[in-house]
Protein backbone atom coordinates (compact mmCIF):
# COMPACT_ATOMS: atom_id res chain seq x y z
CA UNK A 1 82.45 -141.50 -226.25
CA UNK A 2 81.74 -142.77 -222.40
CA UNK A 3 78.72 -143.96 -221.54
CA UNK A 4 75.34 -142.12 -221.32
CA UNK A 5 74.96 -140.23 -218.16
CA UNK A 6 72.03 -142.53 -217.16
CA UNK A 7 73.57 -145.45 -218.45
CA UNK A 8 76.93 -144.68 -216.03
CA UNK A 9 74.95 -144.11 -212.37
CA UNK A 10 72.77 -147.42 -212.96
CA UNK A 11 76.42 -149.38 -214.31
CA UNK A 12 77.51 -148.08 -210.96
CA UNK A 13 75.02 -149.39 -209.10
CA UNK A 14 75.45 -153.04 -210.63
CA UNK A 15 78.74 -152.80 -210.11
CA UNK A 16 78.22 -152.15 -206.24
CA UNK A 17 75.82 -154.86 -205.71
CA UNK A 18 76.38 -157.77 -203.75
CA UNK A 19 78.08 -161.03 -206.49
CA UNK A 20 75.89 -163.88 -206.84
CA UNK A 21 77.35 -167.43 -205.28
CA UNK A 22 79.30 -169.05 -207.49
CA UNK A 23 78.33 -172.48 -206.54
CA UNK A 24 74.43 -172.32 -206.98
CA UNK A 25 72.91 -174.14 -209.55
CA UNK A 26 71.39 -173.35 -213.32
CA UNK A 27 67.97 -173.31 -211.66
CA UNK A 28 69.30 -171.19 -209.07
CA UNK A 29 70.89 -168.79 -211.60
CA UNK A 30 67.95 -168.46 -213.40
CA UNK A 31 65.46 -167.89 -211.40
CA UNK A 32 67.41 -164.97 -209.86
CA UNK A 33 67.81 -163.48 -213.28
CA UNK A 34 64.51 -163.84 -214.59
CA UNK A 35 63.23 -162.22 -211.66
CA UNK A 36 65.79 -159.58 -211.91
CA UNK A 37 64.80 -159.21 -215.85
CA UNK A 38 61.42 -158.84 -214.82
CA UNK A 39 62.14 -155.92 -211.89
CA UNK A 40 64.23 -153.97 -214.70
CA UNK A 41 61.59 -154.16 -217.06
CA UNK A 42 59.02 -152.83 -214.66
CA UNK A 43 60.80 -149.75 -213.19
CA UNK A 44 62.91 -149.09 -216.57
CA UNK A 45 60.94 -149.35 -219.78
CA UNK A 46 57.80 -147.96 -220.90
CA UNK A 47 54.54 -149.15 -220.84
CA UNK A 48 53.49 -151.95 -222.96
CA UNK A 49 52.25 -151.61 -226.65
CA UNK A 50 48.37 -152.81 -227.47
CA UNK A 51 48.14 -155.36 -230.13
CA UNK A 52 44.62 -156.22 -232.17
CA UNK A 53 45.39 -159.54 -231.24
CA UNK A 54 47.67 -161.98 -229.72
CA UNK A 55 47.59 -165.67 -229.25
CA UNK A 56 50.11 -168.71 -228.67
CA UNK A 57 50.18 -172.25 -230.51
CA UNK A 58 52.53 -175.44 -230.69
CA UNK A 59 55.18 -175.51 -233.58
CA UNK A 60 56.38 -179.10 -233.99
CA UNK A 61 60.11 -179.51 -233.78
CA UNK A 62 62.21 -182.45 -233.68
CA UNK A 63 59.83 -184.91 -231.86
CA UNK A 64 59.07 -181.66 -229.55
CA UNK A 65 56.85 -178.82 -229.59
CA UNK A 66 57.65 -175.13 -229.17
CA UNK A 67 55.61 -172.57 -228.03
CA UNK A 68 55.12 -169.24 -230.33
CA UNK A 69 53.58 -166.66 -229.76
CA UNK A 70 51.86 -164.72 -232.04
CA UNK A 71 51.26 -160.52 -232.47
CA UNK A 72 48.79 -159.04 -234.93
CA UNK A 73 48.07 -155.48 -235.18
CA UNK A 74 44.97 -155.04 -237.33
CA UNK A 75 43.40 -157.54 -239.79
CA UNK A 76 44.48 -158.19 -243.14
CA UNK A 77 47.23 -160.27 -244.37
CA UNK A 78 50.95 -158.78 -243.41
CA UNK A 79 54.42 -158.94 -243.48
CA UNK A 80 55.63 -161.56 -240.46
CA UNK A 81 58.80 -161.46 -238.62
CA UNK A 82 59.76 -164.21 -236.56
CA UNK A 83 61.49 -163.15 -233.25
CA UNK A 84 64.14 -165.36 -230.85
CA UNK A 85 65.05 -163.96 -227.89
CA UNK A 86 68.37 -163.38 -226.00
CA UNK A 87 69.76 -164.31 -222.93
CA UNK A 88 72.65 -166.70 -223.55
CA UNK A 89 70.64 -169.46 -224.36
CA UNK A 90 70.36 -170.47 -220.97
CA UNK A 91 67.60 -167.30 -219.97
CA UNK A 92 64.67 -165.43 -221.61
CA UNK A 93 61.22 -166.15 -221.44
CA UNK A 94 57.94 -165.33 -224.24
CA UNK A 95 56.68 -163.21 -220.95
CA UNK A 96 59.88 -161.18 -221.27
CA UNK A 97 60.04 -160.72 -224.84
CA UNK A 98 56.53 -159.55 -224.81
CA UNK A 99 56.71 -155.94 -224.38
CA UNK A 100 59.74 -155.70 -227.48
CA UNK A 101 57.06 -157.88 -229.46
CA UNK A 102 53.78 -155.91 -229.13
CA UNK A 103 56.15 -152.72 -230.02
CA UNK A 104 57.66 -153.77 -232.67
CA UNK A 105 54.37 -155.18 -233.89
CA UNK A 106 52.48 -151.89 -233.91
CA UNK A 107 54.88 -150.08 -234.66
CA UNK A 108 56.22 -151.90 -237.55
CA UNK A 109 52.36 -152.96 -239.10
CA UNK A 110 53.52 -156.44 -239.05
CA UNK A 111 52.70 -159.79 -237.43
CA UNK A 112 55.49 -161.12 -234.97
CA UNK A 113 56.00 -164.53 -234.08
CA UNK A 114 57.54 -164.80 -230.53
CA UNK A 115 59.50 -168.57 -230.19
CA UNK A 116 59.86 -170.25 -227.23
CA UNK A 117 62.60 -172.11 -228.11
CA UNK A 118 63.91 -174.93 -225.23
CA UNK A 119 66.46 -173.75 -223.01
CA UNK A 120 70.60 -174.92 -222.28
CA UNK A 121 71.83 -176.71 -220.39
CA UNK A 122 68.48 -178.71 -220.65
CA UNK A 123 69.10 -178.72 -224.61
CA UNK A 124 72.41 -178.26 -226.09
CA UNK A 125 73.22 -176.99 -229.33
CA UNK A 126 72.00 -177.78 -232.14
CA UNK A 127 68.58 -178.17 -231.11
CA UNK A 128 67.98 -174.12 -230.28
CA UNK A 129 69.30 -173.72 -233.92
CA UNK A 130 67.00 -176.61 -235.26
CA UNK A 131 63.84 -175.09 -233.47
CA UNK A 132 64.00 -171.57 -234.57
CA UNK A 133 64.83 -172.57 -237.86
CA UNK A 134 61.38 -174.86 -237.87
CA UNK A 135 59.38 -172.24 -236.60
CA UNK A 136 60.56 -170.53 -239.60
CA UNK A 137 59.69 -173.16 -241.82
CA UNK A 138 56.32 -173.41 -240.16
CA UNK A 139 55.62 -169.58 -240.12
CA UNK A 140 56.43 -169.98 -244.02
CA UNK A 141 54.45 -173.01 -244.51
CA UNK A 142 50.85 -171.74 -242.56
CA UNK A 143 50.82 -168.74 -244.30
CA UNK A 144 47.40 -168.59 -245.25
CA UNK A 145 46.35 -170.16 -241.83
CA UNK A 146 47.59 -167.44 -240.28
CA UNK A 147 47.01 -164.32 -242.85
CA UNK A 148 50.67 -163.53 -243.45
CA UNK A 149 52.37 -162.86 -246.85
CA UNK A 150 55.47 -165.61 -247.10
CA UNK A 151 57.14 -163.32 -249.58
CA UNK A 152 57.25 -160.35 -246.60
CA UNK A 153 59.14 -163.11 -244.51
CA UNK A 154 61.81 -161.31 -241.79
CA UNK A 155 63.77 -163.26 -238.98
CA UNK A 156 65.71 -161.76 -236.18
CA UNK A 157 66.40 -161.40 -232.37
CA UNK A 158 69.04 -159.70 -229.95
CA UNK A 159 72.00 -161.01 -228.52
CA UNK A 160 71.62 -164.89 -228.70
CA UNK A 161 69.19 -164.53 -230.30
CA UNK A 162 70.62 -162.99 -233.18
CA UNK A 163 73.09 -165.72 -233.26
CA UNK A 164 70.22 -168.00 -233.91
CA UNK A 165 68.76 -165.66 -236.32
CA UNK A 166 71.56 -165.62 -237.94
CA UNK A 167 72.57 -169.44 -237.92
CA UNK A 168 68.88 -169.39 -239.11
CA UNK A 169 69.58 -167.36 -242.11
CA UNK A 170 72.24 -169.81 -242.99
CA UNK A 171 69.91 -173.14 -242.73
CA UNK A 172 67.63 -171.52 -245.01
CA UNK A 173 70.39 -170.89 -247.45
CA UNK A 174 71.47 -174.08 -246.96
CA UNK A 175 68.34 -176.31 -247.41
CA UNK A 176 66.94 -174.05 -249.96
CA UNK A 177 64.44 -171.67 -248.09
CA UNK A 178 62.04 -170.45 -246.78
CA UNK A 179 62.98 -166.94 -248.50
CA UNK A 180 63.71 -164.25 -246.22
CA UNK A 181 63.55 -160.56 -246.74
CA UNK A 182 65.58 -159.38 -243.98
CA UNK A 183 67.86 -160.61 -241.10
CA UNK A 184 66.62 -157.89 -238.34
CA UNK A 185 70.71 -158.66 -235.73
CA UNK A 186 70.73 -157.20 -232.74
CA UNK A 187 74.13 -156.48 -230.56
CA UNK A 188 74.31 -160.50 -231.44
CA UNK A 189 76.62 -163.40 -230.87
CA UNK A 190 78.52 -164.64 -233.93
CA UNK A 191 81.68 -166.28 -232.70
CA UNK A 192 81.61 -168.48 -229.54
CA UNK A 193 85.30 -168.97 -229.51
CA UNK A 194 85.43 -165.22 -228.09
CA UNK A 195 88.06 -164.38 -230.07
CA UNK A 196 87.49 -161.02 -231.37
CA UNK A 197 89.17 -157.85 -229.13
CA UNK A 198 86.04 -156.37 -227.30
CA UNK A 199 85.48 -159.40 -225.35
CA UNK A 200 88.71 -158.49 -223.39
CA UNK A 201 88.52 -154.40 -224.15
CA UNK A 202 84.83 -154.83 -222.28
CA UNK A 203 85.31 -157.97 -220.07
CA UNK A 204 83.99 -156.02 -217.43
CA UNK A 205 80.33 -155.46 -218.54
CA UNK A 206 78.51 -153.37 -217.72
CA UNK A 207 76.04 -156.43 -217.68
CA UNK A 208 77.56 -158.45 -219.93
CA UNK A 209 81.05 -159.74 -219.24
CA UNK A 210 83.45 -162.17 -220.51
CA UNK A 211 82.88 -164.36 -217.33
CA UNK A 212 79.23 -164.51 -217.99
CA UNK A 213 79.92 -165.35 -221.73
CA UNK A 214 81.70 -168.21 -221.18
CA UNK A 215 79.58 -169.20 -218.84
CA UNK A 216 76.63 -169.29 -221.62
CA UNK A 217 79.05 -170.77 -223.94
CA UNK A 218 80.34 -173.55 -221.43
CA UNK A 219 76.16 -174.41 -220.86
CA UNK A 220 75.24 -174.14 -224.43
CA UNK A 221 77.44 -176.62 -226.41
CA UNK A 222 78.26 -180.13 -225.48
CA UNK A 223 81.46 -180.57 -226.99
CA UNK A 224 84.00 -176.50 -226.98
CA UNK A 225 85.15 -177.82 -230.37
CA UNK A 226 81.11 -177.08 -231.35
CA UNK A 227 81.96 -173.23 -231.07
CA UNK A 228 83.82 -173.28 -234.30
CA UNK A 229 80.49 -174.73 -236.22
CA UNK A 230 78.96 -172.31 -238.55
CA UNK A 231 75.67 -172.75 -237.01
CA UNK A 232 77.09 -172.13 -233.67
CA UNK A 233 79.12 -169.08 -234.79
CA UNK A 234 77.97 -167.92 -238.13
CA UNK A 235 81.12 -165.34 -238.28
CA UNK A 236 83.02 -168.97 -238.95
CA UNK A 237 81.22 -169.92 -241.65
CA UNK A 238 83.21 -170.38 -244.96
CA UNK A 239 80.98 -168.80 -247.05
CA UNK A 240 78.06 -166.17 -246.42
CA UNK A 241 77.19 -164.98 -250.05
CA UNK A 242 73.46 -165.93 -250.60
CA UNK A 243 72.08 -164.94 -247.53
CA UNK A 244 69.83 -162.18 -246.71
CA UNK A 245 70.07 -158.77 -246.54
CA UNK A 246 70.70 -157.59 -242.85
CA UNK A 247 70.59 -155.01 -240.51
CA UNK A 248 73.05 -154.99 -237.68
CA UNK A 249 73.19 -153.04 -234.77
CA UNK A 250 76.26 -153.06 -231.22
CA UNK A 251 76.68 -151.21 -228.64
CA UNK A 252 80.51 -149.18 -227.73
CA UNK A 253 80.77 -151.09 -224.74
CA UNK A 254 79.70 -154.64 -225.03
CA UNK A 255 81.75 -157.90 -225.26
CA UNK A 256 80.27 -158.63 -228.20
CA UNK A 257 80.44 -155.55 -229.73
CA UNK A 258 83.57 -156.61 -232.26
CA UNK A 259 82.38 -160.08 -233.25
CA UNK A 260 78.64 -158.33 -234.40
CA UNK A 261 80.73 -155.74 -236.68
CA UNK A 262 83.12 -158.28 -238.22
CA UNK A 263 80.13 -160.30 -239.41
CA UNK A 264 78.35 -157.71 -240.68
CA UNK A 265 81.71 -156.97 -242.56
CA UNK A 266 82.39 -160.58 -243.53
CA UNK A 267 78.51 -160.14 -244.99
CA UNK A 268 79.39 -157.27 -247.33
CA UNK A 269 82.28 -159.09 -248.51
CA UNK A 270 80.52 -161.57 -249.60
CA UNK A 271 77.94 -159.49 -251.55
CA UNK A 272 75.68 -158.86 -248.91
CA UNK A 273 73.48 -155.95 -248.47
CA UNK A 274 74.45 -154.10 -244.90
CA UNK A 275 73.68 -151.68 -242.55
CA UNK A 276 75.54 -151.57 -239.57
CA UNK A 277 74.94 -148.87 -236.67
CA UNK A 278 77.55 -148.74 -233.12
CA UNK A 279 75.08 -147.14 -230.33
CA UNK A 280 78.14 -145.12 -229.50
CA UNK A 281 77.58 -144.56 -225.58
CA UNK A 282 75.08 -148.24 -224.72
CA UNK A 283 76.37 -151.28 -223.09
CA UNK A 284 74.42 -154.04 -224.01
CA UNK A 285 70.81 -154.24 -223.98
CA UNK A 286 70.60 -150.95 -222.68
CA UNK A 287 68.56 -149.46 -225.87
CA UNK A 288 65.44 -151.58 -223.59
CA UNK A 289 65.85 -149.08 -220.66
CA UNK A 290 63.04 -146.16 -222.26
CA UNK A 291 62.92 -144.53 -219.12
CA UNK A 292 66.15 -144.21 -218.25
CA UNK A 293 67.33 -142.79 -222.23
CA UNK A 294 63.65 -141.98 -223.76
CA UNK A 295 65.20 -140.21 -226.83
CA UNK A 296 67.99 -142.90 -227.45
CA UNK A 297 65.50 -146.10 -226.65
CA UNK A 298 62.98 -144.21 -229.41
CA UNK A 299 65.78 -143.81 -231.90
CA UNK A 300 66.56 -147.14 -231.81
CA UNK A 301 62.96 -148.61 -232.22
CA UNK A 302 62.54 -146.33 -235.28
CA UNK A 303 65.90 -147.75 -236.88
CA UNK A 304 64.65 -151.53 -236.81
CA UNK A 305 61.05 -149.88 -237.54
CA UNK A 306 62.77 -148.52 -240.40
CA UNK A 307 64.71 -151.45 -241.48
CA UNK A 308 61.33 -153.63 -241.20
CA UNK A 309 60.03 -151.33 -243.54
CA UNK A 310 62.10 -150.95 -246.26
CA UNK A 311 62.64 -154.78 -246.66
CA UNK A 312 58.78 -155.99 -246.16
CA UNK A 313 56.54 -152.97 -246.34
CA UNK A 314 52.98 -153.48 -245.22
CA UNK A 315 49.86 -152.66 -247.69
CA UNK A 316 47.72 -149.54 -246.35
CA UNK A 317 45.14 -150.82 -244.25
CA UNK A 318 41.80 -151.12 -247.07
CA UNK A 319 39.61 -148.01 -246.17
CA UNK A 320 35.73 -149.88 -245.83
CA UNK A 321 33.76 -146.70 -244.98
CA UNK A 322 31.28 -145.93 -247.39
CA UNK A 323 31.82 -143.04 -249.83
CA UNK A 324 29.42 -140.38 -251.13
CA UNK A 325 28.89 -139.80 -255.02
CA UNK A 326 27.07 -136.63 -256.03
């Protein structure tokens, strides 16, 4: 199908507007597209969920600390899914994973545990991969400190960030836990090689393109012989039986549209319980753009909603109002 109506005129318009010099530098780069991040979520999505609470604290990692940030929507001890953000590894802020966060939270009954993992080029792979996978370790292991059930454990994130989910996934496999319920993939990165046929089919974008792909590749490992690490591109890995259940979701017309669907594939073939949904229509990250496709960007939400659900369901809230006897 071609792309949704809305979805076409703003492609358009991106596609018109002036290219960025190729010679400025990473801080350069990213300050221009945080600030652009932050002007598309403010004229294109909706307003921003209420949580009961929210609050940030300092996971160790590696000699390091990482920020989290943490979602609660009502008292009582929950589910927990921990959340890593996208943008190529090199982009993405807590700030701007905020409103998907406080959505998903209320939405979903569960607490959600934003990481603010360290940045390429600054840090190079492993250490993203290291960091989510200690927060969690850490989410797992302050379980009562922070009224979560361990058991109701759920990890994911979109685009890189479903890569590290994913490479996640496989460290806990690996080193024998934490458990986890559900791996919650969205439109992710699984093979940094860029070898599967969408990355040329939609080299062009919208958004994403193959020149800004290898671009995050190129600032995200040290060494291109990395790409072909597990951890770096789970879709590589040897084996996946073992891991957890996921939930995968691309869009028709991203780059990485082919190497999400092949790993959910190489999952089922390795005993894995799968869903896998193509946004036919979506480039990607356009399911954040409410205003734009309100009935689309709702469907979506309720699909992970739903996903959340089925693998970590939430107790009813306890009812403390008094009762009557006669």
């Amino acid at each position: 199908m071609p792309l949704l109506p809305a979805l076409a005129s703003l492609a358009d318009a991106i596609a018109a507007a002036p290219a960025r010099p190729a010679a400025e530098s990473v801080d350069e780069a990213r300050t221009f597209a945080h600030a652009m991040a932050d002007r598309t979520f403010r004229d294109l999505a909706d307003e921003v969920a209420p949580v009961w609470s929210e609050r940030e604290l300092l996971v160790p990692s590696q000699g390091r600390e990482i920020p989290v940030r943490i979602y609660r929507p009502r008292p009582g001890v929950l589910p927990v899914h921990v959340y890593f953000h996208g943008g190529g590894f090199w982009l993405g802020t807590l700030d701007q994973s905020d409103a998907s966060c406080r959505r998903l939270a209320a939405s979903s009954d569960r607490v959600v545990l934003s990481v603010g993992y360290h940045l390429a080029p600054e840090q190079k792979f492993p250490v993203q991969v290291e960091e989510c996978y200690a927060a969690v370790c850490w989410t797992a292991d302050h379980a009562a400190e922070l009224d979560i059930d361990p058991a109701r454990l759920t990890i994911g994130g979109a685009s890189a960030g479903g890569a590290l989910a994913a490479a996640a996934a496989l460290m806990a496999r690996d080193r024998s836990g934490p458990a986890i319920c559900l791996q919650l993939l969205e439109i992710p990165v699984t093979d940094l090689t860029m070898s599967q046929p969408s990355i040329e089919e939609n080299a062009a974008g919208p958004v994403l393109t193959r020149s800004s792909v290898a671009q995050y590749v190129g600032l995200y490992l040290a060494d291109p012989a990395d790409a072909t690490q597990p951890y770096a591109s789970p879709l590589l890995a040897p084996d996946l039986a073992g891991l957890p259940p996921a939930f995968v979701t691309t869009a028709e017309f991203d780059p990485l549209r082919d190497e999400g669907e092949a790993y959910a594939r190489r999952l089922a073939e390795a005993g894995v319980r799968v869903q896998l949904t193509r946004w036919g229509g979506h480039f990607h990250g356009s399911f954040t753009m409410s205003k734009l496709i309100p009935d689309e960007s709702a469907a979506y939400s309720r699909a992970l909603v739903e996903a959340l659900r089925a693998a970590a369901p939430a107790d009813p809230p306890t009812d403390l109002s008094p009762t009557t006897s006669s």
